[in-house]
PDB file of N, CA and C in Angstrom:
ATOM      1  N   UNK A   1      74.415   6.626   2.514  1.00  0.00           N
ATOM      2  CA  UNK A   1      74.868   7.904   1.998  1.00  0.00           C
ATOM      3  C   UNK A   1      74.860   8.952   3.100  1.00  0.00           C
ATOM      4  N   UNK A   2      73.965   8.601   3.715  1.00  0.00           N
ATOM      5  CA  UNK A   2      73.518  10.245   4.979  1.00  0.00           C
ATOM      6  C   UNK A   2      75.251  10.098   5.841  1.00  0.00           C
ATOM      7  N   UNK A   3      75.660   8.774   6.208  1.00  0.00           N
ATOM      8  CA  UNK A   3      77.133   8.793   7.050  1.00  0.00           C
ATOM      9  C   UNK A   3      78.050   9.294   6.050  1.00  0.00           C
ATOM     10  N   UNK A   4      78.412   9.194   5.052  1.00  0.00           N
ATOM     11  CA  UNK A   4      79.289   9.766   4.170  1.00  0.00           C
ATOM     12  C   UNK A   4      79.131  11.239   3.745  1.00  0.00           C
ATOM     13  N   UNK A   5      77.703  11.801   4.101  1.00  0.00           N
ATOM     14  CA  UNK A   5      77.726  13.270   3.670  1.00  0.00           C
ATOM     15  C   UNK A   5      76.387  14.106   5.112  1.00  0.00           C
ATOM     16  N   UNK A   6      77.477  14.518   5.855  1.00  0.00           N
ATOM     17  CA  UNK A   6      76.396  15.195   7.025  1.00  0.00           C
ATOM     18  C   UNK A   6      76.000  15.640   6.688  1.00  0.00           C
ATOM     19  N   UNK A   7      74.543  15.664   6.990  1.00  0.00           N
ATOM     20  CA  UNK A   7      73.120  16.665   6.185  1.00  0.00           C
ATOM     21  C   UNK A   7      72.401  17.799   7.171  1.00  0.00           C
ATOM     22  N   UNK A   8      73.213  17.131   8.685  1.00  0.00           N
ATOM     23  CA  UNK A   8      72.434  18.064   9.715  1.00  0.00           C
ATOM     24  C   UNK A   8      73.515  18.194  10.812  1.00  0.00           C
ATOM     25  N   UNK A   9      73.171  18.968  11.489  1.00  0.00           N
ATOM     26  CA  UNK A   9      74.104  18.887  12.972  1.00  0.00           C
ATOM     27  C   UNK A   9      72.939  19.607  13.660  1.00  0.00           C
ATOM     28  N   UNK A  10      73.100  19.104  15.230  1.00  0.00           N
ATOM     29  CA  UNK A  10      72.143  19.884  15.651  1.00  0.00           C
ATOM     30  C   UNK A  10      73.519  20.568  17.353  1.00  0.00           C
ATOM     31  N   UNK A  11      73.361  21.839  17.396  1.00  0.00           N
ATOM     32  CA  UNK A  11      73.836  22.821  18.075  1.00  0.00           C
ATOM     33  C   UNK A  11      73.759  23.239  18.966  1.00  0.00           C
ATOM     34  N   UNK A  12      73.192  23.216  20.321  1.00  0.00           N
ATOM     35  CA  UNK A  12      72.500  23.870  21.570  1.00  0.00           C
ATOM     36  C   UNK A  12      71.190  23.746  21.203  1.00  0.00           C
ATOM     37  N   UNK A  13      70.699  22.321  20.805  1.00  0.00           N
ATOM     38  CA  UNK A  13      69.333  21.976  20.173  1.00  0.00           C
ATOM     39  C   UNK A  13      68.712  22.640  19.027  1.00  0.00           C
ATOM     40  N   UNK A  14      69.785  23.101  18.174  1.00  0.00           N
ATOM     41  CA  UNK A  14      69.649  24.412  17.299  1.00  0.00           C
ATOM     42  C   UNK A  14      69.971  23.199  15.908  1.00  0.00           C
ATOM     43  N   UNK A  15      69.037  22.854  15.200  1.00  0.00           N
ATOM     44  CA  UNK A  15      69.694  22.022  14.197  1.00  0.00           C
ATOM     45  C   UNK A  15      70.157  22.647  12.743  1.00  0.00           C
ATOM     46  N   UNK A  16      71.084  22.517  12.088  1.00  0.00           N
ATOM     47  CA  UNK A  16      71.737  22.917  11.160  1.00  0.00           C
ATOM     48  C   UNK A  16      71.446  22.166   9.978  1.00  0.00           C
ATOM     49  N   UNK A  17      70.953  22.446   8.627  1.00  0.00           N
ATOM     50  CA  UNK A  17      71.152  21.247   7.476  1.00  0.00           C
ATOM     51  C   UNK A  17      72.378  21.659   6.601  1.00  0.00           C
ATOM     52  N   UNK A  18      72.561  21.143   5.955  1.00  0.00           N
ATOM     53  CA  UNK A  18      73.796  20.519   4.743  1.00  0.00           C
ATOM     54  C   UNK A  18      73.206  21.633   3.905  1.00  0.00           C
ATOM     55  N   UNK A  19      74.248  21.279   2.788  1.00  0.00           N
ATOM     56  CA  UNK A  19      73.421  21.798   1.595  1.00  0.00           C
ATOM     57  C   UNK A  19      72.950  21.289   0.917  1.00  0.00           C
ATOM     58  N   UNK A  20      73.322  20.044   1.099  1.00  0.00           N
ATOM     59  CA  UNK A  20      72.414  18.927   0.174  1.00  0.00           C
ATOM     60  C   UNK A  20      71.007  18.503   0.362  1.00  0.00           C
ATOM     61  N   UNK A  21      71.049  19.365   1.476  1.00  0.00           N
ATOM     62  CA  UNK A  21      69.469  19.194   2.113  1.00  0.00           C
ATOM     63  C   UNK A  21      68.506  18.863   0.745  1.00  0.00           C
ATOM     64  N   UNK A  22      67.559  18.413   0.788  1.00  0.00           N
ATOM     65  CA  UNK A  22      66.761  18.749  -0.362  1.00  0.00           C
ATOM     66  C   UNK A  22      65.260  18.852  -0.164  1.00  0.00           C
ATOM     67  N   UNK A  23      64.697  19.514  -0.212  1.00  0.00           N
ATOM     68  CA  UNK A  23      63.232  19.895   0.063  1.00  0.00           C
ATOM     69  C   UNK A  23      62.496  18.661  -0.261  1.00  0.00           C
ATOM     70  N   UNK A  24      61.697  18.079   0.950  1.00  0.00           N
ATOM     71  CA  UNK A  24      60.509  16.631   0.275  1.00  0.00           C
ATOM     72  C   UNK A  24      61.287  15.335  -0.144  1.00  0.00           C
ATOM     73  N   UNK A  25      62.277  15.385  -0.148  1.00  0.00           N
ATOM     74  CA  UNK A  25      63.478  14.070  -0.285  1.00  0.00           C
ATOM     75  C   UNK A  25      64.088  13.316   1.314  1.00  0.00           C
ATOM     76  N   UNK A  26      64.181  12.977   2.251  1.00  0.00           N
ATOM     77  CA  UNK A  26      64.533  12.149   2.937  1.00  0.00           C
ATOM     78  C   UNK A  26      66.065  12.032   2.831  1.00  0.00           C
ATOM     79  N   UNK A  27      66.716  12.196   3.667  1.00  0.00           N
ATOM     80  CA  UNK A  27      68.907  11.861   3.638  1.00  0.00           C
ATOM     81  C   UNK A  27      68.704  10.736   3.023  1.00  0.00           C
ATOM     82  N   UNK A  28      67.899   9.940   3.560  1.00  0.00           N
ATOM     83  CA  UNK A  28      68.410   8.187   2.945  1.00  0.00           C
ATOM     84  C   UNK A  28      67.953   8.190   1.501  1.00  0.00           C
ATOM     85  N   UNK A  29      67.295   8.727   1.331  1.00  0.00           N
ATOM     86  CA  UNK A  29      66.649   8.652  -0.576  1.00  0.00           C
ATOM     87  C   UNK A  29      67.325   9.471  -1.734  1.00  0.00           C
ATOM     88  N   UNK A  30      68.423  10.257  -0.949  1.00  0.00           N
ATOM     89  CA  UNK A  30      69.440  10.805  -1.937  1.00  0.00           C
ATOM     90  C   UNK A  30      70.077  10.056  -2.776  1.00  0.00           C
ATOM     91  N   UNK A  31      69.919  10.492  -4.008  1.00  0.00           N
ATOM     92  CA  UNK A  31      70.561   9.745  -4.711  1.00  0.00           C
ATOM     93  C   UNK A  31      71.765  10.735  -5.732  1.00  0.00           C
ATOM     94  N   UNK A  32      72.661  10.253  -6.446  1.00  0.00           N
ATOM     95  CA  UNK A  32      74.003  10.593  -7.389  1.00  0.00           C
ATOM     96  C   UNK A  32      73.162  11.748  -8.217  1.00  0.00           C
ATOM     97  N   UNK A  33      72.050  11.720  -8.840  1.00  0.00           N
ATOM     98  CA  UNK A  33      71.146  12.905  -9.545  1.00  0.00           C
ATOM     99  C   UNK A  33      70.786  14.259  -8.746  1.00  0.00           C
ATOM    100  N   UNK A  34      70.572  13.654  -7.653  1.00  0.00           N
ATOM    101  CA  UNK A  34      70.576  15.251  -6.333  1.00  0.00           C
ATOM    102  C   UNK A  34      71.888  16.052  -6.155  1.00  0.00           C
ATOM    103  N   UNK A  35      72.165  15.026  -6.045  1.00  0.00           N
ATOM    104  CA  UNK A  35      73.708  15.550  -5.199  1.00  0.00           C
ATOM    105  C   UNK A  35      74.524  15.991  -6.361  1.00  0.00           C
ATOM    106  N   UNK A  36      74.332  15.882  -7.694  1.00  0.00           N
ATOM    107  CA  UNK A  36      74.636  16.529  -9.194  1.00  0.00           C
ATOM    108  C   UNK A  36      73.762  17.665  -9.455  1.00  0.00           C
ATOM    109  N   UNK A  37      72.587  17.910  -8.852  1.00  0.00           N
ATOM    110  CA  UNK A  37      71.596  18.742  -9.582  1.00  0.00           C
ATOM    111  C   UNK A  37      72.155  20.119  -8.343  1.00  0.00           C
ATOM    112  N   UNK A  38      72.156  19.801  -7.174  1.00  0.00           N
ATOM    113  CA  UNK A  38      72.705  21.006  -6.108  1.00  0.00           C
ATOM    114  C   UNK A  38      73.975  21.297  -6.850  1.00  0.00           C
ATOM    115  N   UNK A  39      74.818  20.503  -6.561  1.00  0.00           N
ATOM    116  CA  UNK A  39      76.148  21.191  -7.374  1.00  0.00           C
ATOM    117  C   UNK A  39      76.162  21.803  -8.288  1.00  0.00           C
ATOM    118  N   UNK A  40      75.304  21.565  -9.486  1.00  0.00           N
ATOM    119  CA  UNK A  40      75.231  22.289 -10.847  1.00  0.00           C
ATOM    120  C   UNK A  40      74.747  23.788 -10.469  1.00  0.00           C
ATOM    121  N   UNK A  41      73.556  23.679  -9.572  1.00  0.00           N
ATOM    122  CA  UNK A  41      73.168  25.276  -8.956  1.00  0.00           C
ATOM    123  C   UNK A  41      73.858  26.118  -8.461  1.00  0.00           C
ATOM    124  N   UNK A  42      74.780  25.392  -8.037  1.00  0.00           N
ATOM    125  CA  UNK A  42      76.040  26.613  -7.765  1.00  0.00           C
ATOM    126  C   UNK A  42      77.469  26.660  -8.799  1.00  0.00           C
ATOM    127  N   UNK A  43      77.363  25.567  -9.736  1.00  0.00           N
ATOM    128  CA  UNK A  43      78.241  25.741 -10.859  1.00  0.00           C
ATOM    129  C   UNK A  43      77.891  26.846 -11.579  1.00  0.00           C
ATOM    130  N   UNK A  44      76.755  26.482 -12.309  1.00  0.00           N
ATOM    131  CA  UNK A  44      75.983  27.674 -13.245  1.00  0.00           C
ATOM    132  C   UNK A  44      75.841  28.982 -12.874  1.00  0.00           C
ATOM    133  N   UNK A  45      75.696  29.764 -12.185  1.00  0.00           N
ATOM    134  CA  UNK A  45      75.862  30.792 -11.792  1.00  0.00           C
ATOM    135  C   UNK A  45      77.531  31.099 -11.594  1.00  0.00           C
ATOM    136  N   UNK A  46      78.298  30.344 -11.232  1.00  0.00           N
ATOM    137  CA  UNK A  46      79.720  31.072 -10.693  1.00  0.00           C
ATOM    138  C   UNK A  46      80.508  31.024 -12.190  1.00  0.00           C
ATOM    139  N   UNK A  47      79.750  30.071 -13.211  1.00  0.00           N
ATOM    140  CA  UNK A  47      80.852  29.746 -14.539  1.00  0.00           C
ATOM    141  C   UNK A  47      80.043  31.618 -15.283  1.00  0.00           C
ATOM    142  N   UNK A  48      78.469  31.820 -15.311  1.00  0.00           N
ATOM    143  CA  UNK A  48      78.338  33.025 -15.580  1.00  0.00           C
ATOM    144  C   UNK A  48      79.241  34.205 -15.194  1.00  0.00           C
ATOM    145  N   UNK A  49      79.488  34.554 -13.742  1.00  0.00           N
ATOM    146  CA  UNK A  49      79.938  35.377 -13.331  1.00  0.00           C
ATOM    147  C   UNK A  49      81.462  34.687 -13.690  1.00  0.00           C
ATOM    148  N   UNK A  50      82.239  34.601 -14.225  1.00  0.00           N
ATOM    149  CA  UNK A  50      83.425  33.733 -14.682  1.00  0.00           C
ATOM    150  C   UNK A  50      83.492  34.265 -16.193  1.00  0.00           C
ATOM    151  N   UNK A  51      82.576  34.540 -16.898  1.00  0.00           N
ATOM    152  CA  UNK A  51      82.061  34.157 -18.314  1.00  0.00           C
ATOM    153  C   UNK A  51      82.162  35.906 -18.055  1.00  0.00           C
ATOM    154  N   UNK A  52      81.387  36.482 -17.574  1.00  0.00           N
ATOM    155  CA  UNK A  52      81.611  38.410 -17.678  1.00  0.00           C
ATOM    156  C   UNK A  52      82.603  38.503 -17.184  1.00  0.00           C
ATOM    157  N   UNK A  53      83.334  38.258 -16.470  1.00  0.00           N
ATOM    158  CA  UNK A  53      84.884  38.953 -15.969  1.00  0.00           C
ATOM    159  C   UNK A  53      85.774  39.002 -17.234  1.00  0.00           C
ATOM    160  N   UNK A  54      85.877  37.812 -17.739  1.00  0.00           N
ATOM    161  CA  UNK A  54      86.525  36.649 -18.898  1.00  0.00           C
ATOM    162  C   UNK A  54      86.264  38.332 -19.826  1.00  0.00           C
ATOM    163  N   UNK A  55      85.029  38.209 -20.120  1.00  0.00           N
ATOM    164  CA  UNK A  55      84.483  39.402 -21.528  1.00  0.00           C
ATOM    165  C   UNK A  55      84.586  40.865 -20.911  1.00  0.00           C
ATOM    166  N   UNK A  56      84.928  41.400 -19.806  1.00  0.00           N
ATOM    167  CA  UNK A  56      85.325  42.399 -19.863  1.00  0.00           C
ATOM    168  C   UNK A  56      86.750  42.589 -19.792  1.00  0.00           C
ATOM    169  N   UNK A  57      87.653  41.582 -18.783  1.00  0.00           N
ATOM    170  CA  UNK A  57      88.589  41.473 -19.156  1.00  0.00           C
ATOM    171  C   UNK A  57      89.260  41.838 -20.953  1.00  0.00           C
ATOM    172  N   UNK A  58      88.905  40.654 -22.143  1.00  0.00           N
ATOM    173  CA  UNK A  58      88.756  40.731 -23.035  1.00  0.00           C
ATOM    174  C   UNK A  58      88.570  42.093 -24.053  1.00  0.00           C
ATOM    175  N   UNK A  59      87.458  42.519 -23.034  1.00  0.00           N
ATOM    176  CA  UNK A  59      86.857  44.332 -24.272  1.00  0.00           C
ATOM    177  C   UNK A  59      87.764  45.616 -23.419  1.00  0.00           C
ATOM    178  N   UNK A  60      88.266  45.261 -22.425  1.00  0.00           N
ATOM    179  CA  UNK A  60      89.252  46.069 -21.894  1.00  0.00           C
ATOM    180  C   UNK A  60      90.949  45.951 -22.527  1.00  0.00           C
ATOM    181  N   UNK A  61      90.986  44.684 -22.648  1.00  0.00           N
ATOM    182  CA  UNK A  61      92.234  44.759 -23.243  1.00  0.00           C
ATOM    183  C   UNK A  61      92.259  45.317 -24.622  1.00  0.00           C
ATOM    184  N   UNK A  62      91.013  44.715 -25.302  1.00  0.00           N
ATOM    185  CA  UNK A  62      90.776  45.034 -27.217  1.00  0.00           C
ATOM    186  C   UNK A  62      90.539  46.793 -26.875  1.00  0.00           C
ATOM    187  N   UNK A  63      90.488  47.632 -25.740  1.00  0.00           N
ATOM    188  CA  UNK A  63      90.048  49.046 -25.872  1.00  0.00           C
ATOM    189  C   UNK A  63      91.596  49.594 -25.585  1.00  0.00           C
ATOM    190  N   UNK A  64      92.030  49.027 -24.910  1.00  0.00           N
ATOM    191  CA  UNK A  64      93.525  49.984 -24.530  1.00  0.00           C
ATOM    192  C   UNK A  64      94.597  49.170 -25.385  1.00  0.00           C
ATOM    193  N   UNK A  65      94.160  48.577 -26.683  1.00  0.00           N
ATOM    194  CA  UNK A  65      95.677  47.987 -27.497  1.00  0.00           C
ATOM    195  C   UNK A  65      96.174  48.869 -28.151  1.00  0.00           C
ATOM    196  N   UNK A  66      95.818  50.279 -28.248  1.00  0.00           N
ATOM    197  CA  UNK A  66      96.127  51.334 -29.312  1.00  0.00           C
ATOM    198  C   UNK A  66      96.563  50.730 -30.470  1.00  0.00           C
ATOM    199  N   UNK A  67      95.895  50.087 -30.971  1.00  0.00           N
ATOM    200  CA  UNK A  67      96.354  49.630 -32.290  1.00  0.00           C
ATOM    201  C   UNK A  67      97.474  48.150 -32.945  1.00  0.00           C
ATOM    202  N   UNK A  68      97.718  47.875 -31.837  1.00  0.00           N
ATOM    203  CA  UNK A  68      99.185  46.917 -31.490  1.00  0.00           C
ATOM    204  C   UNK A  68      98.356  45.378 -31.871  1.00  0.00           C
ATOM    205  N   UNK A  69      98.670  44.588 -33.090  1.00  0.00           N
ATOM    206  CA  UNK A  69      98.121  43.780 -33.674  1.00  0.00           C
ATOM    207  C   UNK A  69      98.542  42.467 -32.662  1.00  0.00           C
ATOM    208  N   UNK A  70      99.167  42.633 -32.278  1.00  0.00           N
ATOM    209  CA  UNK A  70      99.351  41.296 -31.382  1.00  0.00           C
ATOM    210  C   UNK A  70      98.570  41.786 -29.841  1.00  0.00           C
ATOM    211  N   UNK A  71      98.428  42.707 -29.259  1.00  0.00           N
ATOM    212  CA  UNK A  71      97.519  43.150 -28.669  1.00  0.00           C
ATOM    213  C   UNK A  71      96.053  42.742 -28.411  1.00  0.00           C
ATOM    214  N   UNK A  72      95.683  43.113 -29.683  1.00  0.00           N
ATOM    215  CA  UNK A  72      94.008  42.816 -30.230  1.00  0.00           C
ATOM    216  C   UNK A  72      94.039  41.406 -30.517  1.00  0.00           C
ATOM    217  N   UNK A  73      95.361  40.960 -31.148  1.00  0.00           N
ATOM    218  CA  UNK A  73      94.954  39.374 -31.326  1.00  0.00           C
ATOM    219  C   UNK A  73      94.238  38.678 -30.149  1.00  0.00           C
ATOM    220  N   UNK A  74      95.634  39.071 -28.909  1.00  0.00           N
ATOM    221  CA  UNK A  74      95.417  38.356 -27.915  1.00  0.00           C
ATOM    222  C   UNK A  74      93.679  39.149 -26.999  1.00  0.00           C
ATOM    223  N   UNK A  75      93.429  40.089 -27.157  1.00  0.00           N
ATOM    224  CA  UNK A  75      91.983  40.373 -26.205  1.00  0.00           C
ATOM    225  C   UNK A  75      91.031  39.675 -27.298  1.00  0.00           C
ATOM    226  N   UNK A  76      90.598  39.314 -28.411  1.00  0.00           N
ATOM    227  CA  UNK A  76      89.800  38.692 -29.573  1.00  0.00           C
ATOM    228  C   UNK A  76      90.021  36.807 -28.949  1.00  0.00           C
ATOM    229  N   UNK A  77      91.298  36.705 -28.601  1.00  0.00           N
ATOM    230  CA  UNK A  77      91.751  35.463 -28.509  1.00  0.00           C
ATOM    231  C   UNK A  77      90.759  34.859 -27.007  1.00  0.00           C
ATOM    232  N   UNK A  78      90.756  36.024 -25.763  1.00  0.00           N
ATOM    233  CA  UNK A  78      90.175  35.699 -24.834  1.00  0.00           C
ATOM    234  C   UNK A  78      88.976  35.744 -24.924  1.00  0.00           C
ATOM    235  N   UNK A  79      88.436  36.964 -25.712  1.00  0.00           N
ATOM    236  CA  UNK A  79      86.655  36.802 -25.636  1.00  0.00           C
ATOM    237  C   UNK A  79      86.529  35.720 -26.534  1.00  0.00           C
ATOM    238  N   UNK A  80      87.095  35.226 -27.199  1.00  0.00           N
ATOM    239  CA  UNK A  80      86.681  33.987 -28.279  1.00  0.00           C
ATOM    240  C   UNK A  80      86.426  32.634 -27.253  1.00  0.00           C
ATOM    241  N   UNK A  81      87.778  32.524 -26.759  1.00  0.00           N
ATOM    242  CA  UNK A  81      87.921  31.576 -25.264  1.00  0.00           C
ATOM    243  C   UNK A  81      86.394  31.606 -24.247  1.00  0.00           C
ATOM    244  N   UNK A  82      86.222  32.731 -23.764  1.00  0.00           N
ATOM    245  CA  UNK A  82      85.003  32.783 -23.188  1.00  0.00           C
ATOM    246  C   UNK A  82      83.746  32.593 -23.776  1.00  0.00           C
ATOM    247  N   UNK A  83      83.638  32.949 -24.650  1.00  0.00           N
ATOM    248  CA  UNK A  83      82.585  32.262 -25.693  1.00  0.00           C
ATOM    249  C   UNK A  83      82.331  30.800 -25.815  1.00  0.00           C
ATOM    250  N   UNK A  84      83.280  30.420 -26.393  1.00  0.00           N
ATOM    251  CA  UNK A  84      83.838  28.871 -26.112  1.00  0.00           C
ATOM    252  C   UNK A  84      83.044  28.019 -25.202  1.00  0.00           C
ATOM    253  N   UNK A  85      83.467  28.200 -24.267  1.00  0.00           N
ATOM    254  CA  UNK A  85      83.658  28.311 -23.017  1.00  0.00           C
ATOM    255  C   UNK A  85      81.991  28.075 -22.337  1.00  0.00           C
ATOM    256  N   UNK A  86      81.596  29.350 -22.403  1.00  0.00           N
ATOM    257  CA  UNK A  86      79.797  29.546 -22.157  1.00  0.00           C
ATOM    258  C   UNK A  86      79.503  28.378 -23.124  1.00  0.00           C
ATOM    259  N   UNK A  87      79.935  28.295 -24.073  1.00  0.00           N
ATOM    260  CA  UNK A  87      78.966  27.360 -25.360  1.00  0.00           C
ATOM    261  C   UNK A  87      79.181  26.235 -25.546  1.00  0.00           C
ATOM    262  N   UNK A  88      80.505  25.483 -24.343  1.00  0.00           N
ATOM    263  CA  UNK A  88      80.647  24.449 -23.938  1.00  0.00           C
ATOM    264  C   UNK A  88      79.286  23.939 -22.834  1.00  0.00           C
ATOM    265  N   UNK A  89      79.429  25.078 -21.640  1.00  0.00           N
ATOM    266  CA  UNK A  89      78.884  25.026 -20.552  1.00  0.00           C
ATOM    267  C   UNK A  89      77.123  25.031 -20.865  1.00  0.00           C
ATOM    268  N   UNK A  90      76.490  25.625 -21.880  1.00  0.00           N
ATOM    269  CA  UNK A  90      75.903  25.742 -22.141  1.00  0.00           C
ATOM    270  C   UNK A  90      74.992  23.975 -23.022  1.00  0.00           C
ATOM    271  N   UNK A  91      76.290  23.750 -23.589  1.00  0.00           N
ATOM    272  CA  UNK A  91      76.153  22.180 -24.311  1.00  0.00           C
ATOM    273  C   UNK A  91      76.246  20.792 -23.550  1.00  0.00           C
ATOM    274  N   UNK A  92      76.633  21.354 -21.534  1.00  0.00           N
ATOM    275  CA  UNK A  92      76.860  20.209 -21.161  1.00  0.00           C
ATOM    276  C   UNK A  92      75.624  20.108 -20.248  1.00  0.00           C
ATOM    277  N   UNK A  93      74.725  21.178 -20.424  1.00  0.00           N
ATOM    278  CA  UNK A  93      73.794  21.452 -19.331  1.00  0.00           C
ATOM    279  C   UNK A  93      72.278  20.202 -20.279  1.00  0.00           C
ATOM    280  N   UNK A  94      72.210  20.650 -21.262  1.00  0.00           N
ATOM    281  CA  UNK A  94      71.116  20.333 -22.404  1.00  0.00           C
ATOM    282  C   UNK A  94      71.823  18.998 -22.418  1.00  0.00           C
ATOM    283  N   UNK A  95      72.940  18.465 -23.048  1.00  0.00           N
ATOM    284  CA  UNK A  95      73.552  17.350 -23.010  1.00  0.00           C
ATOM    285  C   UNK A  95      72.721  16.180 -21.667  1.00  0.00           C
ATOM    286  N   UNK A  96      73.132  17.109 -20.799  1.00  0.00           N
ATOM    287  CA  UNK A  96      72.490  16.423 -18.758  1.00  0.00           C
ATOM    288  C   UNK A  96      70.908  15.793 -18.884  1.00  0.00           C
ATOM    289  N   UNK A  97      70.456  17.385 -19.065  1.00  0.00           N
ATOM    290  CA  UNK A  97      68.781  17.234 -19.710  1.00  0.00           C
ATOM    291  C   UNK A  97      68.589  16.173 -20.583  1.00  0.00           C
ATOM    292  N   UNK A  98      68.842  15.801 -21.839  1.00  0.00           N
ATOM    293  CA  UNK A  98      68.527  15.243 -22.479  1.00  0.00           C
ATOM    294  C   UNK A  98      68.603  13.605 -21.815  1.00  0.00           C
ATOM    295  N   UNK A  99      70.195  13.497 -21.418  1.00  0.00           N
ATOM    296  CA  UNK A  99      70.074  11.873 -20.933  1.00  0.00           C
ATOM    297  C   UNK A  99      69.602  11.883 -19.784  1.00  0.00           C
ATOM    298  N   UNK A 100      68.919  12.601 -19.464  1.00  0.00           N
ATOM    299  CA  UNK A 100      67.707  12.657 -18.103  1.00  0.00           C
ATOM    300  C   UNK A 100      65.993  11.642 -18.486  1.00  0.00           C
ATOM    301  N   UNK A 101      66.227  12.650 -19.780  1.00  0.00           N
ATOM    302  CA  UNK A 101      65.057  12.581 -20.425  1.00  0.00           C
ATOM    303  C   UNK A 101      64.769  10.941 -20.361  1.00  0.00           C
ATOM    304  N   UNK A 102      66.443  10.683 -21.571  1.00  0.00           N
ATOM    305  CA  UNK A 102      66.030   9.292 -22.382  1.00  0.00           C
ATOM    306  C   UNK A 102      66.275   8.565 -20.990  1.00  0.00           C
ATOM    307  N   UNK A 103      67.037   8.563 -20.080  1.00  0.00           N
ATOM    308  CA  UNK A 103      66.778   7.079 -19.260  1.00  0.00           C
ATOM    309  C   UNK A 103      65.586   7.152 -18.076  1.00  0.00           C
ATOM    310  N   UNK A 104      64.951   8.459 -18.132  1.00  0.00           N
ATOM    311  CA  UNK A 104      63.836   8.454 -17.288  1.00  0.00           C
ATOM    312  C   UNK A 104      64.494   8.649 -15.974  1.00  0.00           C
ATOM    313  N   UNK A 105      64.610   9.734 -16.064  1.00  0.00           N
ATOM    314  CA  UNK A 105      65.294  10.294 -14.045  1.00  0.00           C
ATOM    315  C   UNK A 105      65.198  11.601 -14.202  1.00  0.00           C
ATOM    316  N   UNK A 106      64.663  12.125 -14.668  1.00  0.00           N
ATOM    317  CA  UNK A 106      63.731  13.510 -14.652  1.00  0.00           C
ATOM    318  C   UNK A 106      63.934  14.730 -13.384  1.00  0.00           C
ATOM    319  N   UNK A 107      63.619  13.173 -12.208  1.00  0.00           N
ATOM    320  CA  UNK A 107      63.763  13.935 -10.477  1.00  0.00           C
ATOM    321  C   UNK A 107      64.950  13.589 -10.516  1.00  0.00           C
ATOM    322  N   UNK A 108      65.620  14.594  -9.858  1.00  0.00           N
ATOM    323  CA  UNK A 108      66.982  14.548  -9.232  1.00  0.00           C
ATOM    324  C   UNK A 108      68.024  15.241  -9.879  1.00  0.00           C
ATOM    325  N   UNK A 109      68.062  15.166 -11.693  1.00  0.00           N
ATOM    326  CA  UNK A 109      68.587  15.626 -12.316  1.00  0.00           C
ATOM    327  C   UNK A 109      68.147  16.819 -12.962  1.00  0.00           C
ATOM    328  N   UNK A 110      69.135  18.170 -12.545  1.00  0.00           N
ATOM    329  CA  UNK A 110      68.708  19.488 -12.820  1.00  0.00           C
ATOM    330  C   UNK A 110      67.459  19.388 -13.020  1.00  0.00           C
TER     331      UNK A 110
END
């Protein structure tokens, strides 16, 4: 795995890590649960900030529809979407957790 995903470079003897680096883990002992659990750390946060744009977007459009029923449909239609959305993201995280749980891989996974 370490040849398929550079974890370090070293620079004018200046060494650099990956991001997959992982604290107390070894390149060679990485396994498919690490390299899922880093990614998710930067999923989860960017789908949040994704999730408020989405809902102000949304309460901005539902504030300036002056009244215009297809208007409001459509800003109701997006914060509904974003809702959704979080409560998908929200169901695939616990979903992860759980079959963590039952097959016993605890480490590695979120």
């Amino acid at each position: 795995m370490k040849k398929i995903l550079s974890q370090s470079i070293n620079i004018n003897g200046q060494p650099i890590k990956g991001p997959l680096e992982i604290p107390g883990v070894s390149p060679d002992e990485i396994t498919l649960g690490h390299i899922i659990s880093r990614i998710l750390s930067f999923i989860l946060p960017i789908a949040g900030i994704i999730l408020l744009f989405v809902l102000i977007w949304g309460g901005f459009d539902y504030m300036t529809s002056g009244g215009d029923a297809n208007k409001i449909k459509n800003a109701q239609a997006k914060i509904t979407t974003g809702l959704i959305g979080f409560g998908l993201l929200i169901f695939s995280y616990l979903l992860t957790k759980l079959i963590s749980v039952i097959f016993g891989i605890q480490t590695g996974i979120i």
